[in-house]
Structures are given as C-alpha cells and as structure tokens.
Protein backbone atom coordinates (compact mmCIF):
# COMPACT_ATOMS: atom_id res chain seq x y z
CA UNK A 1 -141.81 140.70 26.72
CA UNK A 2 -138.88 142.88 25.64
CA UNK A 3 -135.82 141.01 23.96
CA UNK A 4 -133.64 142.07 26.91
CA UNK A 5 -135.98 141.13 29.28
CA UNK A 6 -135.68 137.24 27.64
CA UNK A 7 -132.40 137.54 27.36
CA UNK A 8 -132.37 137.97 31.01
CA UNK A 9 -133.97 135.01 31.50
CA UNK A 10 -131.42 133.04 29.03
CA UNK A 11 -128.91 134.35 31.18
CA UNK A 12 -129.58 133.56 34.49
CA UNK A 13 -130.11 129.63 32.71
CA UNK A 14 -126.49 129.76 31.18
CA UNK A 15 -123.68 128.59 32.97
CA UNK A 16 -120.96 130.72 34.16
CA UNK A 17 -123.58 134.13 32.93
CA UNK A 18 -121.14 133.49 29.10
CA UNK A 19 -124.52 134.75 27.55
CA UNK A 20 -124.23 138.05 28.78
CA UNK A 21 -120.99 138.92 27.55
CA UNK A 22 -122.22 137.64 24.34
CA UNK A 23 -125.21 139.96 24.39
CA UNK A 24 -124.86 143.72 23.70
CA UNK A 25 -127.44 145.15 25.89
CA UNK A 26 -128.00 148.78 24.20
CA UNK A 27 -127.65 147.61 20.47
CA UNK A 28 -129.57 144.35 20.83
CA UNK A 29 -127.29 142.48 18.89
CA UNK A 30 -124.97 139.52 19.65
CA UNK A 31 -121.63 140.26 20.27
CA UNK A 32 -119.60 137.81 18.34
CA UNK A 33 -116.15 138.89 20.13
CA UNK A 34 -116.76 137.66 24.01
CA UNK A 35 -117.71 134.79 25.42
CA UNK A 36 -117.43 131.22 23.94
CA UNK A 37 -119.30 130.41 20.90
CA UNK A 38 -121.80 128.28 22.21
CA UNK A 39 -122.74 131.12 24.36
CA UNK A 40 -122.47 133.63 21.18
CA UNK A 41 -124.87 130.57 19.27
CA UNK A 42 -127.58 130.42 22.03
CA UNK A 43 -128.06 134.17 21.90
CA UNK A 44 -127.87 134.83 18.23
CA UNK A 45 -130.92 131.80 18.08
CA UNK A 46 -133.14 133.91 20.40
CA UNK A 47 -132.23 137.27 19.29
CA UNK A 48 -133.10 135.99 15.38
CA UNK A 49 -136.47 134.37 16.41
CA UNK A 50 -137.56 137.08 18.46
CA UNK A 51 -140.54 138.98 17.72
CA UNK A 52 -141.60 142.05 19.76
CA UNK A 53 -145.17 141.31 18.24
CA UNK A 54 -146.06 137.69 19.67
CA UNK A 55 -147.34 136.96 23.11
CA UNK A 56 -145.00 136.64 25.74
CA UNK A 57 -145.96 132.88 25.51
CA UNK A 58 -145.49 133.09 21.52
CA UNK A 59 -141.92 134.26 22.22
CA UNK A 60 -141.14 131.53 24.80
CA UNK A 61 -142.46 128.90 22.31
CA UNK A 62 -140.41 130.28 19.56
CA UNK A 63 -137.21 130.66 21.90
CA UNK A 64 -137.92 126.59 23.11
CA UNK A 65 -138.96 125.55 19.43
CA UNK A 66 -135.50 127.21 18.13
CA UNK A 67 -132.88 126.05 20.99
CA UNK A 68 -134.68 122.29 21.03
CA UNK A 69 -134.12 121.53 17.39
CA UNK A 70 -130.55 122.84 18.11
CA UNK A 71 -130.50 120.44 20.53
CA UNK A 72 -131.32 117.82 18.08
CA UNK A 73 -128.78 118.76 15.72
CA UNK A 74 -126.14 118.81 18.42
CA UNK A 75 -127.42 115.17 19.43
CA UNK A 76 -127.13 113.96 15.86
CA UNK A 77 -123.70 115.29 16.21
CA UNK A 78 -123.11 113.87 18.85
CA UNK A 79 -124.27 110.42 17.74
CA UNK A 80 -122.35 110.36 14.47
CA UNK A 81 -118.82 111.17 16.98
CA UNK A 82 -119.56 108.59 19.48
CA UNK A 83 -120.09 105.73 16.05
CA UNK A 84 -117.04 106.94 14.49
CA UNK A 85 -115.15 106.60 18.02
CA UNK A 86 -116.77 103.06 18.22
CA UNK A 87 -115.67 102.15 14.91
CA UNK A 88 -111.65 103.72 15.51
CA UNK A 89 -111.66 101.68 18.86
CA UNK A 90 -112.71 98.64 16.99
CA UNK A 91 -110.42 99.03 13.90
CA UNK A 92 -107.94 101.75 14.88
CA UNK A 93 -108.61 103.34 11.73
C-alpha cells in the first residue's frame, strides 16, 4: 500500500475529512498549518510509522499499534483531568 493510499483510508475515518487538509498530497508530508492539531497529530503518527517496505497488513498493524497507544496516552490524560476535577469539586481548590 502506498502512503497516500492509507492516508485515504485515515481520511474517510476522520471526522469532518480535517486529515486531509492536514496532509500534503504531492510532498507526503504533514502540513502543520491547516486543520486542527489533532487532525495534524493523527497524520504525522501514520506518515512517521509508515514503511513502503512492509505488507499492506504490516502497515495497518503499525498504523493501529501507533494511533492505539496514543489512545492510551490520551486516556491517561484524560483520567488524571477528570481526578483533578473530582478533587476541585470536592475542595474547590
């Protein structure tokens, strides 16, 4: 599979298409200036753990493998927010 030809597929997944004016077609780089940043994040993951050498299945793992422990990360985020919101509504401090 070609990188544009996954990145097709991450766009038609996105809401609103924000990956694709992220996502510079012709230079196969990210476009940091358009789009929102968590657009601009999903397609800089895919385009850095691309490679045109694996399978197409290799690159699909590597393209789940990199956005899931992003995921993660965002859910640890997320987790850490909704104590420290707990604790403010608790203590008001």
């Amino acid at each position: 599979m070609k990188l544009n030809e996954l990145m097709e597929v991450v766009h038609a997944g996105y809401p609103d298409g924000m990956t694709r004016m992220c996502w510079d077609e012709k230079g196969q780089q990210v476009r940091g200036d358009q789009g929102d940043t968590l657009a601009a994040f999903v397609v800089a993951e895919i385009a850095d753990t691309y490679d045109g050498r694996a399978t197409t299945g290799e690159q699909l793992d590597d393209a789940l493998d990199a956005l899931r422990w992003a995921a993660t990360e965002l859910g640890a985020v997320i987790t850490a927010l909704e104590r420290r919101k707990d604790a403010y509504a608790k203590t008001g401090q």
